[in-house]
N, C-alpha and C. Protein backbone atom coordinates (compact mmCIF):
# COMPACT_ATOMS: atom_id res chain seq x y z
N UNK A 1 3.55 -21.60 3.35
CA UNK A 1 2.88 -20.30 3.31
C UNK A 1 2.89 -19.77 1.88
N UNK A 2 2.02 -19.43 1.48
CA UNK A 2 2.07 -18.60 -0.03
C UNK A 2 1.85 -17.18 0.01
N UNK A 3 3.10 -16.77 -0.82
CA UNK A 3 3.89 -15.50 -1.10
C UNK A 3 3.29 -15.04 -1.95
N UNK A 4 2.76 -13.75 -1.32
CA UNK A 4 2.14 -13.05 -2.67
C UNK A 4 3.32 -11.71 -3.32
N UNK A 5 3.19 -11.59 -4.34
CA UNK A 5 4.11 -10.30 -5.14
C UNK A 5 3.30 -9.83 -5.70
N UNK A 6 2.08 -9.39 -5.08
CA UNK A 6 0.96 -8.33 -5.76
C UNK A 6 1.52 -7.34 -6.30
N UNK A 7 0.81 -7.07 -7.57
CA UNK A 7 0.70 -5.40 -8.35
C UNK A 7 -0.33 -4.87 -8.24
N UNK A 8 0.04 -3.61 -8.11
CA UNK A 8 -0.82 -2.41 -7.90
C UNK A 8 -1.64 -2.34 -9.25
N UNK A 9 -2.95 -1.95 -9.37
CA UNK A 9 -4.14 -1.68 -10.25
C UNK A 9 -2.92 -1.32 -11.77
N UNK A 10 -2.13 0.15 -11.61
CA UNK A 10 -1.12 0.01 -12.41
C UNK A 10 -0.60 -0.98 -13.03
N UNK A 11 0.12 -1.56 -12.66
CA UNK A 11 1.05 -2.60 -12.97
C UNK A 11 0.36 -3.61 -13.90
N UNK A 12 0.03 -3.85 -15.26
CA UNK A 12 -0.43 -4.52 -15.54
C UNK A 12 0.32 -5.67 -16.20
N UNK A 13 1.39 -5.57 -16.48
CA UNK A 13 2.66 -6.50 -16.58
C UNK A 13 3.24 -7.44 -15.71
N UNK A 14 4.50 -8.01 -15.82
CA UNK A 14 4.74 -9.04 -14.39
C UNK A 14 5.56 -8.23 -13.84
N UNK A 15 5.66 -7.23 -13.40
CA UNK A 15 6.87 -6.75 -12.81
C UNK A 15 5.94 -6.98 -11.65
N UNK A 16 7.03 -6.89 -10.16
CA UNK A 16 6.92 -6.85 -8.85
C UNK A 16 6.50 -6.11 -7.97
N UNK A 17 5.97 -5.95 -6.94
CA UNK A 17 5.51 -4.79 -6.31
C UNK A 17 6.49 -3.90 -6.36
N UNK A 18 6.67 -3.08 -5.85
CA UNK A 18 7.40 -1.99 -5.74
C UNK A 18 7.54 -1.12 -4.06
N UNK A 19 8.35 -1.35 -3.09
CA UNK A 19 8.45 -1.32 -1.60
C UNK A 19 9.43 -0.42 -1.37
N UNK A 20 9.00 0.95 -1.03
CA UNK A 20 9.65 1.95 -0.21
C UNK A 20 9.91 1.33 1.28
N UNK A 21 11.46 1.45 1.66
CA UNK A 21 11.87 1.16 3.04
C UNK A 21 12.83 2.26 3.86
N UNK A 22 11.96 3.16 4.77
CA UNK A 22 12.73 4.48 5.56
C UNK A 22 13.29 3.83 6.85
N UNK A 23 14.17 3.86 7.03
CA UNK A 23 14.82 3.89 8.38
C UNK A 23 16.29 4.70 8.79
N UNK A 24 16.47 5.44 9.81
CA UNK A 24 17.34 6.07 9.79
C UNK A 24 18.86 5.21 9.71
N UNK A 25 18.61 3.84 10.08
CA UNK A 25 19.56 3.17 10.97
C UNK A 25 20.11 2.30 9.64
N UNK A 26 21.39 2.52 8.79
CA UNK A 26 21.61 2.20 7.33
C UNK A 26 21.56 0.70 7.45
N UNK A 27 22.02 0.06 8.23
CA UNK A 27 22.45 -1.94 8.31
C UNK A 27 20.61 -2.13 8.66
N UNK A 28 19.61 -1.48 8.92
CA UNK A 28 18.37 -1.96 9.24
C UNK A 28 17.89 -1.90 7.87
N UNK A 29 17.67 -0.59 7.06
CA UNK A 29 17.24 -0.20 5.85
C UNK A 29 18.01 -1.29 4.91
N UNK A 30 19.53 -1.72 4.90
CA UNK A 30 20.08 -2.13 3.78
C UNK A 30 19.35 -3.96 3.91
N UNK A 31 19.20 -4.13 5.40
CA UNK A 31 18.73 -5.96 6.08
C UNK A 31 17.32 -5.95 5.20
N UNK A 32 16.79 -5.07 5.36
CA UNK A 32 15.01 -4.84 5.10
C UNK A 32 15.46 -5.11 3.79
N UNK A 33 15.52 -4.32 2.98
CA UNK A 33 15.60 -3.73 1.74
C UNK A 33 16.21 -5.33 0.79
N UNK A 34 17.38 -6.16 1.70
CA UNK A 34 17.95 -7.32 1.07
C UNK A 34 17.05 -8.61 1.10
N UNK A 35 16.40 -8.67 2.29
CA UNK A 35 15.20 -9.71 2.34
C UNK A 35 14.06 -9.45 1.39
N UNK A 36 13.70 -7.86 1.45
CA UNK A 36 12.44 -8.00 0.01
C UNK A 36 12.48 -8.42 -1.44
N UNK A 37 13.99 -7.75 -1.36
CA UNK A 37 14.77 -7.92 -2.51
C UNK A 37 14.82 -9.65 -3.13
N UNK A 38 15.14 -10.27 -2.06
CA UNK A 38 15.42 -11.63 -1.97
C UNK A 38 13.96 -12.40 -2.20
N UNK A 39 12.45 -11.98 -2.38
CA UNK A 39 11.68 -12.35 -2.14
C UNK A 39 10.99 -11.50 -3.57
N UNK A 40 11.81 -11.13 -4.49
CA UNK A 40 11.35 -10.85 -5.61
C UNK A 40 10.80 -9.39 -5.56
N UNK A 41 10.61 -8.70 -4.63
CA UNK A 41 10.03 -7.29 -4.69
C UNK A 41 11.11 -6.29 -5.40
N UNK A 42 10.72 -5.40 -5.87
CA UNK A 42 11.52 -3.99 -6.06
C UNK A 42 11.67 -3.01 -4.59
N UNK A 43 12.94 -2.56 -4.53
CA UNK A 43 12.86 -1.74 -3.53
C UNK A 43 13.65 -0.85 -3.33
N UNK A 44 13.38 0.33 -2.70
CA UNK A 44 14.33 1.79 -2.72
C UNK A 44 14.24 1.96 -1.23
N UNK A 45 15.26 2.25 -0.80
CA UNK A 45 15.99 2.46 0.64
C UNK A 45 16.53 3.73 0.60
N UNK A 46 15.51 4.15 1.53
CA UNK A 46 16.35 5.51 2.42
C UNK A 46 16.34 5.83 3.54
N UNK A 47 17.81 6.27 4.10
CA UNK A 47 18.21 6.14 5.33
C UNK A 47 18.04 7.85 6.19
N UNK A 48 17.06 8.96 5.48
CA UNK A 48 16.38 9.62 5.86
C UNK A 48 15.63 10.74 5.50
N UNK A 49 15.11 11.33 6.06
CA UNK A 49 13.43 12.04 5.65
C UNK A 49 13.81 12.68 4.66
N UNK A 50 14.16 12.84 4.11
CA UNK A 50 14.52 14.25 2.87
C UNK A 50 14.72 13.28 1.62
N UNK A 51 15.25 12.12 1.78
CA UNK A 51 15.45 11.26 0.38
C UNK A 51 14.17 10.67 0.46
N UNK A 52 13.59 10.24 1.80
CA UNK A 52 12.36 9.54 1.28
C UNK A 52 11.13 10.49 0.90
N UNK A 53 11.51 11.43 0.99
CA UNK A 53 10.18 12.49 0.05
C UNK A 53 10.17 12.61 -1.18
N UNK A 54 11.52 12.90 -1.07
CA UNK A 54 12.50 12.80 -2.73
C UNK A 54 11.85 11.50 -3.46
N UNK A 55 11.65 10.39 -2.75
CA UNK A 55 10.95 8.59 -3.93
C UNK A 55 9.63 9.13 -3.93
N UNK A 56 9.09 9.89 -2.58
CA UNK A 56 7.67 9.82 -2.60
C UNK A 56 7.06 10.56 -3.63
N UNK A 57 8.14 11.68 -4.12
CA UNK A 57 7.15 12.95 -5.06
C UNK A 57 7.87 12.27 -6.34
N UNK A 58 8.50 11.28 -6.62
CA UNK A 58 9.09 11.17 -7.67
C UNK A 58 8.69 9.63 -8.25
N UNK A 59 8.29 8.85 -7.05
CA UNK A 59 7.99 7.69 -7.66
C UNK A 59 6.77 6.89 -7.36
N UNK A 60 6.17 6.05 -7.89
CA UNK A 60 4.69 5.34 -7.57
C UNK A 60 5.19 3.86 -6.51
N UNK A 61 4.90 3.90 -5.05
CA UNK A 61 5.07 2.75 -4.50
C UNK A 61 3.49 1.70 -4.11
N UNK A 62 3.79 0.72 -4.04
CA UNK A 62 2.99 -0.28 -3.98
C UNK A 62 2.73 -0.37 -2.08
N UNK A 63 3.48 0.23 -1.16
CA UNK A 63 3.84 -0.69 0.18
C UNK A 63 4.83 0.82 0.49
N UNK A 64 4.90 1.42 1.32
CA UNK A 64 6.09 1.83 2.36
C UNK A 64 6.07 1.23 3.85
N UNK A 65 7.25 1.39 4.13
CA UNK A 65 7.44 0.90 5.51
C UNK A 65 8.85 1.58 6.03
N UNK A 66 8.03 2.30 7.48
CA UNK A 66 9.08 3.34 7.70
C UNK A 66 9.27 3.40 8.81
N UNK A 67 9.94 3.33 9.50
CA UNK A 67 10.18 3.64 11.04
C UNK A 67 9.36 4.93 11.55
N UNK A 68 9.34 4.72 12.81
CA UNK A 68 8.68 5.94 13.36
C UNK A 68 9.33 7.37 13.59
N UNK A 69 10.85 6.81 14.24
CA UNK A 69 11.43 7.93 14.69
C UNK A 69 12.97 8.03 13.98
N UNK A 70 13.35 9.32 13.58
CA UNK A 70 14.31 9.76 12.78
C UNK A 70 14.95 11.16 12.44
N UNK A 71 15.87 11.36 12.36
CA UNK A 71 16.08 12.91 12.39
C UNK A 71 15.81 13.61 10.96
N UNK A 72 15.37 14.65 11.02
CA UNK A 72 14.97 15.47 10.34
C UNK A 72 13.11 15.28 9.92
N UNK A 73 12.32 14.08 10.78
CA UNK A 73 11.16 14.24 10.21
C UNK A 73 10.66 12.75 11.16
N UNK A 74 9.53 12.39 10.96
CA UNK A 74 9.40 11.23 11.52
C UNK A 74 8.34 10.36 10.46
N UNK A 75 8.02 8.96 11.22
CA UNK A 75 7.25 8.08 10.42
C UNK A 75 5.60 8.77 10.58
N UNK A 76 5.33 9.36 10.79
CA UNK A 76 4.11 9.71 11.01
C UNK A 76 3.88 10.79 9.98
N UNK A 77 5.08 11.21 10.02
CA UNK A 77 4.81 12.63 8.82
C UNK A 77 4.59 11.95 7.64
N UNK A 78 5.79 10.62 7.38
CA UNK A 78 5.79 10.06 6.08
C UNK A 78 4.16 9.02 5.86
N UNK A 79 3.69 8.93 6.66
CA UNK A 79 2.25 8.24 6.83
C UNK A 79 1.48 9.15 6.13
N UNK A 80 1.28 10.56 6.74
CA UNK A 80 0.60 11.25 6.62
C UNK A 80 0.61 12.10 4.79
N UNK A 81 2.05 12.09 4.21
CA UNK A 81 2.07 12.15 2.93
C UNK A 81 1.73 11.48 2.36
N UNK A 82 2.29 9.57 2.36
CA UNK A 82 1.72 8.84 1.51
C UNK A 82 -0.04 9.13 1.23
N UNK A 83 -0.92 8.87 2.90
CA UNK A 83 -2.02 8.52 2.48
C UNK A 83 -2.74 10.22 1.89
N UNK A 84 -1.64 11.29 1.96
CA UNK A 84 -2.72 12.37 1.52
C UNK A 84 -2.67 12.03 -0.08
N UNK A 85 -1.01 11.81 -0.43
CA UNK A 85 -1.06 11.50 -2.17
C UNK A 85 -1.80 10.32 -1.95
N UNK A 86 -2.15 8.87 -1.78
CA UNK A 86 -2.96 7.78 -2.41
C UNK A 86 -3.04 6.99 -1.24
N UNK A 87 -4.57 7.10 -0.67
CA UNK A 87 -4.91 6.97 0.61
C UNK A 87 -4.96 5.40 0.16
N UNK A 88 -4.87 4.47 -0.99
CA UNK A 88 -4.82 3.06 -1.10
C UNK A 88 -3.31 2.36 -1.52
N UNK A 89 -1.93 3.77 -0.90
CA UNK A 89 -1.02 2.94 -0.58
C UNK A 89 -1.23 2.48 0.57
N UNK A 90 -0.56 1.25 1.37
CA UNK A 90 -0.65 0.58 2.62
C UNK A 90 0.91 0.95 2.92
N UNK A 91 0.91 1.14 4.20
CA UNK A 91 2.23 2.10 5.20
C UNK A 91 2.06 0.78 6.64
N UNK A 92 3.36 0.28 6.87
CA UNK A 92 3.63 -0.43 7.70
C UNK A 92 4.65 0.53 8.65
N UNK A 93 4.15 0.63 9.61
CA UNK A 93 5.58 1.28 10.64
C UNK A 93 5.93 0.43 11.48
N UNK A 94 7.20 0.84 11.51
CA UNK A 94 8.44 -0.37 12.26
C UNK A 94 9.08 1.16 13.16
N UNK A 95 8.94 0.37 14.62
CA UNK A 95 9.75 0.99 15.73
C UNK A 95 10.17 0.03 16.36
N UNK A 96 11.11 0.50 17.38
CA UNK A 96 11.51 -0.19 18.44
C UNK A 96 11.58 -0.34 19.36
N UNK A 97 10.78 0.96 19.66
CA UNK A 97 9.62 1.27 21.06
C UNK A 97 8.33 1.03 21.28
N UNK A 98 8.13 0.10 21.31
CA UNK A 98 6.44 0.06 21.02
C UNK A 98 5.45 0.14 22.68
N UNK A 99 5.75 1.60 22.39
CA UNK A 99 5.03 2.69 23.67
C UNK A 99 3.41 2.92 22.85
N UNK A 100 2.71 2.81 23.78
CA UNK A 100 1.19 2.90 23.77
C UNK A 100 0.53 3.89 22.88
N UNK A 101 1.64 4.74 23.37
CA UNK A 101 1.03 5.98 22.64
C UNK A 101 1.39 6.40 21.01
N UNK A 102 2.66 5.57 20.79
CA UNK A 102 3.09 5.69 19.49
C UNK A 102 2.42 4.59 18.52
N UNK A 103 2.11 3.52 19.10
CA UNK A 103 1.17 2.88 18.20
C UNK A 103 -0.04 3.19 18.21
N UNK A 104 -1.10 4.13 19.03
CA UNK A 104 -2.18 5.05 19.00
C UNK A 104 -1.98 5.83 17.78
N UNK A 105 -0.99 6.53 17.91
CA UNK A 105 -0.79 7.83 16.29
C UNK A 105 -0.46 6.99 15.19
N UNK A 106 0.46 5.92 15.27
CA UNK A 106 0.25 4.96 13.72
C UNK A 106 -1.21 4.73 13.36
N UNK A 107 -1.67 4.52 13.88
CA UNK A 107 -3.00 4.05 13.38
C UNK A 107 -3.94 4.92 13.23
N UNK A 108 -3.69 6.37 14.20
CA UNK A 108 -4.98 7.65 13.97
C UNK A 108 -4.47 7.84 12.49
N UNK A 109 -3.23 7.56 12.21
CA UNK A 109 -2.67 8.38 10.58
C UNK A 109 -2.73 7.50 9.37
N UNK A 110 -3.57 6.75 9.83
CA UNK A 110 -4.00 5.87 8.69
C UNK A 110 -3.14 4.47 8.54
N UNK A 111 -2.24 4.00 8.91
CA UNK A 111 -1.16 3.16 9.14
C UNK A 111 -1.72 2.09 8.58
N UNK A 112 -1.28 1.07 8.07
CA UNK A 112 -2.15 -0.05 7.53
C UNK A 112 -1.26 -1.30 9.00
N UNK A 113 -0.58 -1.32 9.30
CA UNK A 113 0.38 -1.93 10.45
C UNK A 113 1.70 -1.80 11.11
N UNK A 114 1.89 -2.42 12.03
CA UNK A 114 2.98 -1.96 12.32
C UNK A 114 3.98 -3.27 13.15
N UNK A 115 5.33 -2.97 12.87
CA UNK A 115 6.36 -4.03 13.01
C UNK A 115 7.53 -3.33 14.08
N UNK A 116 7.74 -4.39 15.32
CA UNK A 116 8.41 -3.91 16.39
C UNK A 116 9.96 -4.51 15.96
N UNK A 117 10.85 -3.41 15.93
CA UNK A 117 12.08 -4.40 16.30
C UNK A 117 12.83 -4.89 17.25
N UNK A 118 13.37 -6.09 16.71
CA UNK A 118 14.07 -6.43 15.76
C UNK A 118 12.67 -7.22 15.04
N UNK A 119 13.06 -7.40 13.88
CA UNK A 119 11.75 -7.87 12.93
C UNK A 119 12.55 -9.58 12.19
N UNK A 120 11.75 -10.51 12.93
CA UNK A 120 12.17 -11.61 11.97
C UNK A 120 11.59 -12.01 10.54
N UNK A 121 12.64 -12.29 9.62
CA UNK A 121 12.18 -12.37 8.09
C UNK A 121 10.83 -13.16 7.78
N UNK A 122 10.67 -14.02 8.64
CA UNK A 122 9.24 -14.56 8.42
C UNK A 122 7.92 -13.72 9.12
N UNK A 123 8.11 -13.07 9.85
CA UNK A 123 6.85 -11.86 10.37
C UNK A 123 7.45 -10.95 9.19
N UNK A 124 8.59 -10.67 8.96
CA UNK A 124 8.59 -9.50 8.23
C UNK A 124 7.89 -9.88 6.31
N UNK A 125 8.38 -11.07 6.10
CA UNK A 125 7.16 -11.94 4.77
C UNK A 125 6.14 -12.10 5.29
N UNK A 126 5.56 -12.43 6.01
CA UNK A 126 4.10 -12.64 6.22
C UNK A 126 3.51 -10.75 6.39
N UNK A 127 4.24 -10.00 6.84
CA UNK A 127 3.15 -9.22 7.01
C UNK A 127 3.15 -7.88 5.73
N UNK A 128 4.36 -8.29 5.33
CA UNK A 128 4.06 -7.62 3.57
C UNK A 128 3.34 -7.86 2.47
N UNK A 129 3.70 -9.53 2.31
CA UNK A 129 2.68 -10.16 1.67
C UNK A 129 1.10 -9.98 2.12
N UNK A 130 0.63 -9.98 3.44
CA UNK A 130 -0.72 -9.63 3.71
C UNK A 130 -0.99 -8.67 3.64
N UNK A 131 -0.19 -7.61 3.79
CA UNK A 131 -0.53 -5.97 3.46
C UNK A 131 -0.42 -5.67 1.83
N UNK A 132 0.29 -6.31 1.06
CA UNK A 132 -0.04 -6.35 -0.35
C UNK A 132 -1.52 -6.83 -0.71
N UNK A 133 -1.65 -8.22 -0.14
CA UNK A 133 -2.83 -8.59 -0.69
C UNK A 133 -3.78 -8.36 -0.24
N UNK A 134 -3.92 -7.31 0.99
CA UNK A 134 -5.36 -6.54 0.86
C UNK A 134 -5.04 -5.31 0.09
N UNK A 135 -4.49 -5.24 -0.40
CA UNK A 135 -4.10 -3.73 -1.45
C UNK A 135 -4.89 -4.32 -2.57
N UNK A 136 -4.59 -5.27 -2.92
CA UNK A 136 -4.88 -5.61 -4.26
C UNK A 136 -6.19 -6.40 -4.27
N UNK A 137 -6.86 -6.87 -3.01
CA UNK A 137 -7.90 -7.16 -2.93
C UNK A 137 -8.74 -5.67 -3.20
N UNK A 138 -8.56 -4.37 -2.05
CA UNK A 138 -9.05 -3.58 -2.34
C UNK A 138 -8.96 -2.27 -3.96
N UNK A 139 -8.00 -3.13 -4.53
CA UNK A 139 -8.26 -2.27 -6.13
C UNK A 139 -8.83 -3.09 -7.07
N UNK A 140 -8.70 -4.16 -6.38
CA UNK A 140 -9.88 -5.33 -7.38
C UNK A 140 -11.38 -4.54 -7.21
N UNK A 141 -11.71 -4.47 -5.74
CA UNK A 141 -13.24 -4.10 -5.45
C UNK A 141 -13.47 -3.01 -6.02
N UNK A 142 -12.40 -2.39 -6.16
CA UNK A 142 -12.44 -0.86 -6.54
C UNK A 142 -13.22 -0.71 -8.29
N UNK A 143 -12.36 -1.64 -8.81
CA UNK A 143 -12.59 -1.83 -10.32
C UNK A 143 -13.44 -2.47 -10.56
N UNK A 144 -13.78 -3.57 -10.20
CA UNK A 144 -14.94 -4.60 -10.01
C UNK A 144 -16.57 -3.57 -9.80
N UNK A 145 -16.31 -2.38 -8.81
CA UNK A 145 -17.47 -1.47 -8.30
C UNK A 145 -17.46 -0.74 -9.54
N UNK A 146 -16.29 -0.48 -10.35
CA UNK A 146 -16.84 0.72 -11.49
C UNK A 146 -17.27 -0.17 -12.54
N UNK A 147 -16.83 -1.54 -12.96
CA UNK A 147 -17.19 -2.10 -14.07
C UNK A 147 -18.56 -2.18 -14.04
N UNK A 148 -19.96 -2.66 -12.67
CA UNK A 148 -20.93 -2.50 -12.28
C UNK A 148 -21.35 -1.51 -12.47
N UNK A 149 -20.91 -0.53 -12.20
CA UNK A 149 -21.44 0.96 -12.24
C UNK A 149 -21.58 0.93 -13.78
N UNK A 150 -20.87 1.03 -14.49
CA UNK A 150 -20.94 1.30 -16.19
C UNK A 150 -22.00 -0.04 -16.77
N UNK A 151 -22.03 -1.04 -16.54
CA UNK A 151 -22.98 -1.93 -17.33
C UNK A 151 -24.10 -1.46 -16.40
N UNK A 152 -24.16 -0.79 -15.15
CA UNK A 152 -25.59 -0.44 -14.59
C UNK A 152 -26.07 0.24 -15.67
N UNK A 153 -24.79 1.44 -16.10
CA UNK A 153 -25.34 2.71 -16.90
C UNK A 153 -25.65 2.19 -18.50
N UNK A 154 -25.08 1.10 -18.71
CA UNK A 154 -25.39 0.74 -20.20
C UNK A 154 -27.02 0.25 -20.08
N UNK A 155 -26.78 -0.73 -18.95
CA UNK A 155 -28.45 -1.30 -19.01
C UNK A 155 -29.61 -0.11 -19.02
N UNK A 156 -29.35 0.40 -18.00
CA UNK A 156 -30.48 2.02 -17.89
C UNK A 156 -30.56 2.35 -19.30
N UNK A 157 -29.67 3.01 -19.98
CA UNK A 157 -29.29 3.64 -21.20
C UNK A 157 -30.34 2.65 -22.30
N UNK A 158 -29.39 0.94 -22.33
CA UNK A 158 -30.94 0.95 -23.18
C UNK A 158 -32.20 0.85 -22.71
N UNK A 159 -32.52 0.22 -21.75
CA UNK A 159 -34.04 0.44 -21.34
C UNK A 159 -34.83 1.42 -21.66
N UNK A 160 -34.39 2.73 -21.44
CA UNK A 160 -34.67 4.13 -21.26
C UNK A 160 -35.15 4.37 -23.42
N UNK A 161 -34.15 3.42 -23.83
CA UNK A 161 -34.47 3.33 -25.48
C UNK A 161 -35.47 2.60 -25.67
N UNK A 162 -35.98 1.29 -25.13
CA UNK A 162 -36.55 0.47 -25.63
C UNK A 162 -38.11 1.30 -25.71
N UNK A 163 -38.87 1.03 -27.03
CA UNK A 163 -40.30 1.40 -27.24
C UNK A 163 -41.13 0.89 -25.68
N UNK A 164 -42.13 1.60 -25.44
CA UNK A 164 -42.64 1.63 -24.33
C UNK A 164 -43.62 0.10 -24.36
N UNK A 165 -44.49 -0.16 -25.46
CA UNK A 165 -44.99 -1.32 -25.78
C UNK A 165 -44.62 -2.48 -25.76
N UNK A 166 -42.98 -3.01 -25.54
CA UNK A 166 -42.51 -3.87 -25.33
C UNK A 166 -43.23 -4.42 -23.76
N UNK A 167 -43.46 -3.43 -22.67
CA UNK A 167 -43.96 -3.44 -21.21
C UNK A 167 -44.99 -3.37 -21.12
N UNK A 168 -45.51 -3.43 -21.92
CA UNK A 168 -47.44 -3.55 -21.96
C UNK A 168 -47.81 -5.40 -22.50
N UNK A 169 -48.58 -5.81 -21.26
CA UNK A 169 -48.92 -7.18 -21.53
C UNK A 169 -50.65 -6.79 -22.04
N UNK A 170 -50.88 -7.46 -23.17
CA UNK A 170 -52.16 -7.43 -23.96
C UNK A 170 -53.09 -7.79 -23.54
């Protein structure tokens, strides 16, 4: 299987993605947090809602992944911040209830996926790595659409110069 360690549009150096991991439950957050770790990512672990607002207003992540349910706040709230600050972070939620209705609201809140526990390290690599690399597929398109846009506007720009007689056949 090939491992991606996508960077964000940012990142133009080799450093590693960068992976926010919320869970209330500390041996889940510290398991998560040691496997990404182990797989070359950067990562900040917090074991609840008040520290992980604290990374969110303070730091640029590539990926969060947060449990749903937790005291003092839940995964849906933290969904709902990431994508209001940068609707092209990708948010994976991990529960351990996976009731009908709670994977309905992951996804009305923008959720990019979601992971039931217990989570084995190979679903849990495969589905980071694929949620990275449509991140970075979609800031490629992103940049790729403005570079187009600007040589559209250069081409217009000269045309719009060129003497009119060049378009006149004799």
């Amino acid at each position: 299987m090939t491992e991606y360690l996508f960077r964000s549009e940012r990142q133009r150096d080799d450093s590693p993605s960068s992976i926010l991991v919320v869970d209330d439950e500390e041996v889940i957050c510290r398991m998560l947090g040691a496997l990404l770790e182990k797989k070359g990512y950067r990562v900040r672990t917090a074991s609840d809602f008040s520290t992980a607002l604290g990374y969110l207003g303070t730091e640029q992540f590539d990926l969060v992944i947060t449990d749903l349910y937790f005291p003092g706040g839940d995964g849906i709230d933290i969904i709902r911040r990431v994508k209001t600050d940068d609707p092209d972070i990708p948010v994976i939620a991990l529960t351990g209830s996976p009731e009908q209705q709670a994977i309905i609201d992951v996804f009305r809140n923008q959720a990019d996926d979601i992971l039931i526990k217990p989570v084995g390290k190979d679903e849990l690599y495969f589905r980071v790595s694929g949620t990275l690399e449509k991140r970075f597929l979609r800031l490629r398109e992103k940049e790729m659409k403005r570079e187009l846009e600007t040589r559209e506007q250069l081409f217009r720009s000269f045309m719009d110069h060129l003497p009119l007689h060049i378009f006149i056949n004799d």
